[in-house]
Protein backbone atom coordinates (compact mmCIF):
# COMPACT_ATOMS: atom_id res chain seq x y z
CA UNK A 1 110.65 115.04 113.74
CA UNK A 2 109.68 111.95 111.70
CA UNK A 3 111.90 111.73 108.76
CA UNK A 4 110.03 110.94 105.18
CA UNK A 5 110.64 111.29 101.60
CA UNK A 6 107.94 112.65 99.12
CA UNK A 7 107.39 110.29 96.05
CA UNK A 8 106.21 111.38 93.19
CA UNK A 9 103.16 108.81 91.56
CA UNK A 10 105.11 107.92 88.85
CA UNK A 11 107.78 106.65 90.63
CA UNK A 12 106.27 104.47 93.27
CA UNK A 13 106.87 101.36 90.85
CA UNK A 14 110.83 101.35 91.99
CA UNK A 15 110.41 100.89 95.51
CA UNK A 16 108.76 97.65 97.31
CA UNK A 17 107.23 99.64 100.02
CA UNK A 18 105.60 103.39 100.13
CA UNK A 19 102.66 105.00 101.30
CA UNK A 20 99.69 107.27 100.75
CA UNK A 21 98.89 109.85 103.05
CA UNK A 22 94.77 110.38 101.20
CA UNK A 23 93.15 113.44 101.83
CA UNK A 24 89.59 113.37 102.38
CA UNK A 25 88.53 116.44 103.28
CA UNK A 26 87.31 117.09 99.66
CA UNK A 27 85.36 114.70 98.07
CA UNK A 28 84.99 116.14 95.00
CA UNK A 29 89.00 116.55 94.56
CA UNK A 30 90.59 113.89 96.31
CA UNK A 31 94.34 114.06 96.33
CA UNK A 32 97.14 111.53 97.64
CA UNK A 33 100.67 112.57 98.46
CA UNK A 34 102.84 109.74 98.19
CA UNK A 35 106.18 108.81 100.76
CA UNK A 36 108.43 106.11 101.86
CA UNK A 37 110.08 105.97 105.40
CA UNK A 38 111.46 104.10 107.80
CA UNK A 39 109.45 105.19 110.74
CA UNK A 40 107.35 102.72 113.00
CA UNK A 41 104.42 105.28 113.63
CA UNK A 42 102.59 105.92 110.26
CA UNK A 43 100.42 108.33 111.58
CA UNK A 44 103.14 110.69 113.20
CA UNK A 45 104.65 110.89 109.73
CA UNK A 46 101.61 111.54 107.83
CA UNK A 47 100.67 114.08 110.20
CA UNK A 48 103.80 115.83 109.34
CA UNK A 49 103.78 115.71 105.84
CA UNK A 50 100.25 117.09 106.19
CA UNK A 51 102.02 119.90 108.46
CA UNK A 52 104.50 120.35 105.94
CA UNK A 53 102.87 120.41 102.73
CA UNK A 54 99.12 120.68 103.11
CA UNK A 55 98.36 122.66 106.17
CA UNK A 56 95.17 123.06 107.46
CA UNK A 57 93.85 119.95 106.06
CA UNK A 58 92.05 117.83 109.17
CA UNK A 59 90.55 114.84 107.31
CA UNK A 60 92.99 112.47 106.07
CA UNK A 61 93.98 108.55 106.08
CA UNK A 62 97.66 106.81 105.55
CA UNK A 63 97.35 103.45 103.29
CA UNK A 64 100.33 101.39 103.17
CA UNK A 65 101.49 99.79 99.71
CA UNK A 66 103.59 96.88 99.54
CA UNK A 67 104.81 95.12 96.33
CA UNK A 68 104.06 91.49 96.30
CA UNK A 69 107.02 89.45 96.02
């Protein structure tokens, strides 16, 4: 199982790298959960958050976030 931590918005200003797993399914309400890890494969671990905390969602991207240095 891919390991991941949930972040809330307000907090992704202390770390330097995070992501967004977006959920597009619903154009009118889009919502983002937000996650850091140490995992290679994205996609694995945005599938399981979506497993984990939205299921049934299908439509959904990951979008890194780095801080600039």
């Amino acid at each position: 199982m891919a390991k991941y931590k949930l972040v809330e918005k307000h907090a992704v200003e202390h770390h330097n790298e995070y992501y967004e797993v977006k959920i597009t399914q619903d154009s009118d309400h889009p919502e983002s959960l937000f996650f850091t890890t140490n995992e290679e494969n994205l996609e694995e671990v945005a599938a399981g958050i979506i497993a984990d905390h939205k299921p049934g969602v299908k439509h959904w991207t990951v979008i890194p976030h780095r801080k600039d240095s």
